[in-house]
N, C-alpha and C. Protein backbone atom coordinates (compact mmCIF):
# COMPACT_ATOMS: atom_id res chain seq x y z
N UNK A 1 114.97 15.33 -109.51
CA UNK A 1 116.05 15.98 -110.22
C UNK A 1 116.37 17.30 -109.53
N UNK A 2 117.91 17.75 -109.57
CA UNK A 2 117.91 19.08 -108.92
C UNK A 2 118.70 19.62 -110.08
N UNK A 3 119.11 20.75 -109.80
CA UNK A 3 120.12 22.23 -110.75
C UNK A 3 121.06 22.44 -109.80
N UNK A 4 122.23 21.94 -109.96
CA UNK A 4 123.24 22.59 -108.53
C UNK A 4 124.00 23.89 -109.30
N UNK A 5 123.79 24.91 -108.82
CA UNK A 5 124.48 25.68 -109.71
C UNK A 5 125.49 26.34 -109.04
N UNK A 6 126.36 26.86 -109.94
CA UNK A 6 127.82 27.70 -109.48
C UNK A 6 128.21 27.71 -108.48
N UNK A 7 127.30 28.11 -107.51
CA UNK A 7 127.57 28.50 -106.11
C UNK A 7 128.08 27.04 -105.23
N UNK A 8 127.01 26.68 -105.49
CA UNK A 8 126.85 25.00 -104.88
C UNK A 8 128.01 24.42 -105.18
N UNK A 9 128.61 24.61 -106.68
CA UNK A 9 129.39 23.62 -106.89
C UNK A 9 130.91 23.87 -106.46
N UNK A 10 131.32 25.28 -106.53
CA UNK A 10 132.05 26.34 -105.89
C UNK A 10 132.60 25.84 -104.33
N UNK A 11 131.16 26.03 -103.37
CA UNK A 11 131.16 25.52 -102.55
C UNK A 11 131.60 24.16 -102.00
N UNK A 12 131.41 22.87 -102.53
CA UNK A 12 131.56 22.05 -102.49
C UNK A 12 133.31 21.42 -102.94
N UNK A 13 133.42 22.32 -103.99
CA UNK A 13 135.01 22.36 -104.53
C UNK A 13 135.77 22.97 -103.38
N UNK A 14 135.06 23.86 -102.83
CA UNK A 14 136.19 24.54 -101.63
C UNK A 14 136.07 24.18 -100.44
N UNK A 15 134.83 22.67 -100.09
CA UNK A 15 134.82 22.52 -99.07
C UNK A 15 134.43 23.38 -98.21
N UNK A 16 133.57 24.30 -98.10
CA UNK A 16 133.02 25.39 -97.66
C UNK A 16 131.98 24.81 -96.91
N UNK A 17 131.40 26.17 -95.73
CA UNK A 17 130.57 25.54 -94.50
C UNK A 17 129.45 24.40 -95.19
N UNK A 18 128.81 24.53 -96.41
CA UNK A 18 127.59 23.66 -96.84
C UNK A 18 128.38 22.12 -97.80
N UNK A 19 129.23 22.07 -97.98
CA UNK A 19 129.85 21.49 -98.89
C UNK A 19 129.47 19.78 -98.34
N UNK A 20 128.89 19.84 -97.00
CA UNK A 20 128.34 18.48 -97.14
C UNK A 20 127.19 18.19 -97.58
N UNK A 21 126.44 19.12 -97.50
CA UNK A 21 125.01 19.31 -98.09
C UNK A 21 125.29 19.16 -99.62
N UNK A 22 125.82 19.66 -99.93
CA UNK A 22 126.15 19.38 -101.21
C UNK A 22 126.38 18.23 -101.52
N UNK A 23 127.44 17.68 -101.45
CA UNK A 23 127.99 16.32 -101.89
C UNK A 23 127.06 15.53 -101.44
N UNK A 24 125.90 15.30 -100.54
CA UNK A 24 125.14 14.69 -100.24
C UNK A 24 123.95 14.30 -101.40
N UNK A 25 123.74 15.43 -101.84
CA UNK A 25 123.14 15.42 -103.48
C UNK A 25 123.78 14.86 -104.35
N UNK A 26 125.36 15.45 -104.34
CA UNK A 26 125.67 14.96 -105.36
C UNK A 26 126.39 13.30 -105.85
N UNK A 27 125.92 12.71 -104.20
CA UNK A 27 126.23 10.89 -104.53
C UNK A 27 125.40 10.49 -106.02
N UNK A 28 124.13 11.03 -106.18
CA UNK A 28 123.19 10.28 -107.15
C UNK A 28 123.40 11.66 -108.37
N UNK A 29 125.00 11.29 -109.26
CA UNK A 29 124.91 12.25 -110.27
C UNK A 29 123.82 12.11 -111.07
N UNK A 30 123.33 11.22 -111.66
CA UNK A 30 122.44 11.05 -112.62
C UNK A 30 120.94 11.57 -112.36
N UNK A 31 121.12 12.44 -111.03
CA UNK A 31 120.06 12.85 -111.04
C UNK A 31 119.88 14.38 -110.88
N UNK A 32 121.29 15.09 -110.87
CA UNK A 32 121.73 15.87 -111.07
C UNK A 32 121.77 16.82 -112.37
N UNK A 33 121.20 18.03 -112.77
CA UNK A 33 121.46 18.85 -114.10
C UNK A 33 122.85 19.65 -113.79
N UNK A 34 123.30 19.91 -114.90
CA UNK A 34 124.36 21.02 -114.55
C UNK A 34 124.31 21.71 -116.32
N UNK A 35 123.83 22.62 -116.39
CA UNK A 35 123.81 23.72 -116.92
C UNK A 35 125.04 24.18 -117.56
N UNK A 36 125.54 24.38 -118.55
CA UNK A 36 126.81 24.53 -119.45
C UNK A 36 127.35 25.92 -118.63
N UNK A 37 126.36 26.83 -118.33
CA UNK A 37 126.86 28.03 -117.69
C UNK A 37 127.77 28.03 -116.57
N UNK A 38 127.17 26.85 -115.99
CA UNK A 38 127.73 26.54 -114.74
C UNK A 38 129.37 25.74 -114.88
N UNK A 39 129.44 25.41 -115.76
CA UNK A 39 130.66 24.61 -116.52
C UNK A 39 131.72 25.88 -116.17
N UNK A 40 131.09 26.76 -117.13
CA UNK A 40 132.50 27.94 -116.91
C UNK A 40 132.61 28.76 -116.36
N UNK A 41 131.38 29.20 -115.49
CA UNK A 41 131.73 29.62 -114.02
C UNK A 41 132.73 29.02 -113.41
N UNK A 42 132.40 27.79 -112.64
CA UNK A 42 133.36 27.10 -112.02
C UNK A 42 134.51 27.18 -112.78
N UNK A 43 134.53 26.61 -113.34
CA UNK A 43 136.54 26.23 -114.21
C UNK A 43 136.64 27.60 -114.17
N UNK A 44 136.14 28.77 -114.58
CA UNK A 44 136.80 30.22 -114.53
C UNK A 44 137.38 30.38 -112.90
N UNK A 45 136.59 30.04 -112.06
CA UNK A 45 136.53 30.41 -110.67
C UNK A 45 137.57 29.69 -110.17
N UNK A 46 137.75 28.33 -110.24
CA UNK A 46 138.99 27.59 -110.15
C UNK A 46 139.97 27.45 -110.30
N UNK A 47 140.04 28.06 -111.34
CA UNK A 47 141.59 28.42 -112.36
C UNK A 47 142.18 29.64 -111.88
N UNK A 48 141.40 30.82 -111.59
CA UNK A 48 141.94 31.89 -111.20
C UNK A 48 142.11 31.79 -109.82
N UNK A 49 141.71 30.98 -108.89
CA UNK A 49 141.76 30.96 -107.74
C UNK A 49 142.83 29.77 -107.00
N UNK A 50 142.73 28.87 -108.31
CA UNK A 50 143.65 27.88 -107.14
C UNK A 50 144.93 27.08 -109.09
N UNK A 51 144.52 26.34 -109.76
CA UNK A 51 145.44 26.38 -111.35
C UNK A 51 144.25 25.67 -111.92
N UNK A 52 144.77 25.83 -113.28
CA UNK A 52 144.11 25.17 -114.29
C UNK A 52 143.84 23.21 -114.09
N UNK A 53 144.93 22.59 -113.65
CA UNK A 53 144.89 21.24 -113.54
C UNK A 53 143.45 21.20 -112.39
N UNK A 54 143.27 22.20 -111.53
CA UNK A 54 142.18 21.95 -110.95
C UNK A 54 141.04 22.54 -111.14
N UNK A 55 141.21 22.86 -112.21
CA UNK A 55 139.97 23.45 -112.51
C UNK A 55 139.43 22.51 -113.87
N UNK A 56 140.71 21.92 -114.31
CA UNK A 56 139.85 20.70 -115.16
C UNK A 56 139.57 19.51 -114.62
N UNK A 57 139.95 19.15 -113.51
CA UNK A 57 139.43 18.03 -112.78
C UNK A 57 138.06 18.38 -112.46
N UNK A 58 137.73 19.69 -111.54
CA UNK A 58 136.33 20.22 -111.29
C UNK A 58 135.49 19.67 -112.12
N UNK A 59 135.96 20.30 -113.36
CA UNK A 59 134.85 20.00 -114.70
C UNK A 59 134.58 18.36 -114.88
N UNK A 60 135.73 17.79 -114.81
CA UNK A 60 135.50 16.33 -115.09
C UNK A 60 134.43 15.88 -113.90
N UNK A 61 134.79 15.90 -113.02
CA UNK A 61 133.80 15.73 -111.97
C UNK A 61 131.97 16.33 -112.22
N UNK A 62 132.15 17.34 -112.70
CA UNK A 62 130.35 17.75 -113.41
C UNK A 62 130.22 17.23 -114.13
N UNK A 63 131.38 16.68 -115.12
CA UNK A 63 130.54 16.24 -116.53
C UNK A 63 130.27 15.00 -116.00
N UNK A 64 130.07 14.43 -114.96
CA UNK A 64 129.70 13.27 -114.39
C UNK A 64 128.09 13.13 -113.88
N UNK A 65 127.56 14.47 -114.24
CA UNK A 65 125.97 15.01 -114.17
C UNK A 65 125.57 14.97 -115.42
N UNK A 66 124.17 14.94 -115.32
CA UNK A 66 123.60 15.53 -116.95
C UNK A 66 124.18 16.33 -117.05
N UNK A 67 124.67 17.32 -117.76
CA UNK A 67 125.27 18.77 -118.27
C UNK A 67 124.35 18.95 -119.57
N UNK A 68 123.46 20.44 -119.44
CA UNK A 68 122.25 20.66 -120.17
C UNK A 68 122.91 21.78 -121.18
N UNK A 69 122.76 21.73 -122.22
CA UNK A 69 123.18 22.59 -123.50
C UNK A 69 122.13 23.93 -123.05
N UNK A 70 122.71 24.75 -123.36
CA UNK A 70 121.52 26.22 -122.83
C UNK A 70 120.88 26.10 -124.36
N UNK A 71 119.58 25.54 -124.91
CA UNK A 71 119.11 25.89 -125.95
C UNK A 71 117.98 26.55 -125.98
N UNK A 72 117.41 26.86 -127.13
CA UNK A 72 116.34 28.52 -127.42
C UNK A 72 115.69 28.34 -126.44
N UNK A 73 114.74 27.06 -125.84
CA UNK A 73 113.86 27.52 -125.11
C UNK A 73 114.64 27.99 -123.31
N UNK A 74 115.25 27.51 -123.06
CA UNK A 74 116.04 28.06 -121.91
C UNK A 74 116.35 29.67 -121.98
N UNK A 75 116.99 29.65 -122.81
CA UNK A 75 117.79 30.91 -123.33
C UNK A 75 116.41 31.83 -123.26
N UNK A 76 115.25 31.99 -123.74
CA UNK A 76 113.99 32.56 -124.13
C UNK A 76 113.13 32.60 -122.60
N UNK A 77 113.07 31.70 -121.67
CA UNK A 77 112.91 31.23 -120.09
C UNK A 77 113.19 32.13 -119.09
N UNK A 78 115.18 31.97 -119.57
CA UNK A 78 115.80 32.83 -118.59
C UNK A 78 116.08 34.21 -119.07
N UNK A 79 115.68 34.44 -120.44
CA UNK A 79 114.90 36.18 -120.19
C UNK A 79 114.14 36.82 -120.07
N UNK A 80 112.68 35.68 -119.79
CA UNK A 80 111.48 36.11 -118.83
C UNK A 80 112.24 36.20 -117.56
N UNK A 81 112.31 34.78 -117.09
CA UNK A 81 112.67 34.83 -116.10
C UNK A 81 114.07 36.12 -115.24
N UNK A 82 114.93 36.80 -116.03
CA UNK A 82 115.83 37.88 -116.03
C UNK A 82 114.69 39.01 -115.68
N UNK A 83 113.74 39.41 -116.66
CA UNK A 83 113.07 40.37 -116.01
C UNK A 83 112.22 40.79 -115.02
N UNK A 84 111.56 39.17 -114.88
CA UNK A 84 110.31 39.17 -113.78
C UNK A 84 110.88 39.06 -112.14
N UNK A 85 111.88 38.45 -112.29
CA UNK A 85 112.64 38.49 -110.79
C UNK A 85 114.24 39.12 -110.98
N UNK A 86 114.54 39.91 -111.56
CA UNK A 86 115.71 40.95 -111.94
C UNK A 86 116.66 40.28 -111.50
N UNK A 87 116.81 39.13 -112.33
CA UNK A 87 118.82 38.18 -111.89
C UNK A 87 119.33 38.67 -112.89
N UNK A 88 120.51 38.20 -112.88
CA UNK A 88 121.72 38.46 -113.83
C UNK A 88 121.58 37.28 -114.92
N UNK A 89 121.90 37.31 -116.01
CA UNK A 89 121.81 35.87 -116.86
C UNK A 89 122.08 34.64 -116.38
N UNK A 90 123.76 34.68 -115.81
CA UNK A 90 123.71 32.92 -115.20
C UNK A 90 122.45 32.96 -114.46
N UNK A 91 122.28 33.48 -113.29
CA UNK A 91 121.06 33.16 -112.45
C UNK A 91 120.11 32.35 -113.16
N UNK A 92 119.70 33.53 -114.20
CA UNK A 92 118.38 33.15 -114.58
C UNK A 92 118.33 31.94 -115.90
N UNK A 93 119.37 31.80 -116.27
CA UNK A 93 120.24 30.25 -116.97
C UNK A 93 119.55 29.09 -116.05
N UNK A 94 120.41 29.08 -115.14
CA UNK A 94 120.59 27.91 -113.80
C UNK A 94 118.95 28.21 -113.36
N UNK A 95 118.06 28.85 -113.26
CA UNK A 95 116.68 29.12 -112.65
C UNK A 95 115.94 28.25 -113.94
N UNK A 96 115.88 28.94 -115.07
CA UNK A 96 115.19 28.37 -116.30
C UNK A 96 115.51 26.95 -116.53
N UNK A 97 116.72 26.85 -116.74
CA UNK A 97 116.94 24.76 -116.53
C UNK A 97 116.71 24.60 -115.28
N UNK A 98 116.63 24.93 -114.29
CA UNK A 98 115.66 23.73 -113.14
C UNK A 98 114.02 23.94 -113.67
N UNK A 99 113.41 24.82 -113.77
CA UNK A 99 112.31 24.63 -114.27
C UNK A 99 111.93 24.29 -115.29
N UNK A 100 111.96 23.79 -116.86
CA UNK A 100 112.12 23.78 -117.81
C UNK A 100 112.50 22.01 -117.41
N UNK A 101 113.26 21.71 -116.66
CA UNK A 101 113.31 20.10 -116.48
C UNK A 101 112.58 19.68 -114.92
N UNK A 102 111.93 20.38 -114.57
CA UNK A 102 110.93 20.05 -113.46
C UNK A 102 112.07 19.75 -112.57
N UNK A 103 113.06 20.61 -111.83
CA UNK A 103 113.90 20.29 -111.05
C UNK A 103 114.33 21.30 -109.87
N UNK A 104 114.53 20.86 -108.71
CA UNK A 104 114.50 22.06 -107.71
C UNK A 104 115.76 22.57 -108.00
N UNK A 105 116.20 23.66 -108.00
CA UNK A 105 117.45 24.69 -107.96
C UNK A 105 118.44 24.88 -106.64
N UNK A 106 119.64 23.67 -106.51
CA UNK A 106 120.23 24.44 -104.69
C UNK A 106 121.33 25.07 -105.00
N UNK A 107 121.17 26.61 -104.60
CA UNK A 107 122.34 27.29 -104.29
C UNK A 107 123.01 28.12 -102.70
N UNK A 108 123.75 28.37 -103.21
CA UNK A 108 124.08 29.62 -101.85
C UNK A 108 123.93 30.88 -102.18
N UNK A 109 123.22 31.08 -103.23
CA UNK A 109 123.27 32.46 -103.52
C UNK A 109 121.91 33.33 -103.23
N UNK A 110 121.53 34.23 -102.27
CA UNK A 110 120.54 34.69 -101.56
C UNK A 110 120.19 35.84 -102.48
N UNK A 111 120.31 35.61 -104.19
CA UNK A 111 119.28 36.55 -104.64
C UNK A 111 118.30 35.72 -105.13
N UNK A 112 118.31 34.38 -104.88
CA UNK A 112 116.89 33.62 -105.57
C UNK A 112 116.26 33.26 -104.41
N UNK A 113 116.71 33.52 -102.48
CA UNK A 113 115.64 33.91 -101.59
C UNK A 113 114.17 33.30 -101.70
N UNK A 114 112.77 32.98 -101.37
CA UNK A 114 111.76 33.01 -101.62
C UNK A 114 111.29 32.51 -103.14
N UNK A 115 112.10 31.84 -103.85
CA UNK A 115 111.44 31.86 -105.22
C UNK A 115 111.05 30.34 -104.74
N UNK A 116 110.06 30.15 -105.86
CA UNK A 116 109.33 28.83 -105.72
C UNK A 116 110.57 27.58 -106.81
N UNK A 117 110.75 26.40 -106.16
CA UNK A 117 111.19 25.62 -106.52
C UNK A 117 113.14 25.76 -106.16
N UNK A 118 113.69 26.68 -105.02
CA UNK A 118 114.61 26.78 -105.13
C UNK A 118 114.59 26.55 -103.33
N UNK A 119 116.08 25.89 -103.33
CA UNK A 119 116.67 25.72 -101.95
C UNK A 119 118.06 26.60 -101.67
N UNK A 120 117.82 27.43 -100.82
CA UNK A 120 118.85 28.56 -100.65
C UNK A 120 119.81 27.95 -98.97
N UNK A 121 120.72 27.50 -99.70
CA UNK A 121 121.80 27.17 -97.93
C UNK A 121 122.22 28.41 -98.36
N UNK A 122 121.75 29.48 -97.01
CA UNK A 122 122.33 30.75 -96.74
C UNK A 122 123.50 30.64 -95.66
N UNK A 123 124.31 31.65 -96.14
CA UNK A 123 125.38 31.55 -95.31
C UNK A 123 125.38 32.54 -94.16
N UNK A 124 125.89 32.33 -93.09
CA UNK A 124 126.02 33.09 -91.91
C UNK A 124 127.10 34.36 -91.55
């Protein structure tokens, strides 16, 4: 199981340098989490960046993953997890549901660096 979060999925929507790496994961949705947070990241990110019609297709396309409800114990996770490695909430959202469902975390985002259970495509 993996956590593709925001970044990843961002990426992959824009066709960006990793965006095959991505979609490479994402042939086997069902094995895929996607995190509600990550829902409106993207569609926020999409909508303001390119219209709304594509930013609800985006979504249709995730809800084609598990899509994980953020409930207490996540929510309670990712504010250990917020303090012990100082992310921002989504971060530590998208960090707490990959762990919490025994699942590796891939993003592009180089503040989760070195953490255990996460795959960082850094960008150049």
């Amino acid at each position: 199981m993996i956590v593709l979060d925001s970044s990843g999925w961002i990426e992959f929507f824009a066709d960006g340098p990793f965006a095959e790496q991505y979609a490479e994961q994402l042939k086997h949705p069902q094995h895929v989490l996607t995190p509600t947070v990550a829902l409106y990241e993207v569609y926020k990110w999409i909508k303001r960046e390119r219209s709304e019609e594509q930013a609800l297709i985006a979504v249709a396309a995730m809800q084609k993953t598990r899509v994980v409800p953020l409930s207490d114990d996540i929510a309670l996770a990712a504010a250990d997890i917020s303090l012990a490695e100082r992310l921002a909430m989504a971060d530590s959202i998208m960090l707490a549901t990959a762990r919490t469902h025994h699942a590796e975390l891939l993003t592009g985002d180089s503040d989760f660096a070195g953490m255990d259970g996460v795959t960082v495509f850094a960008k150049t």
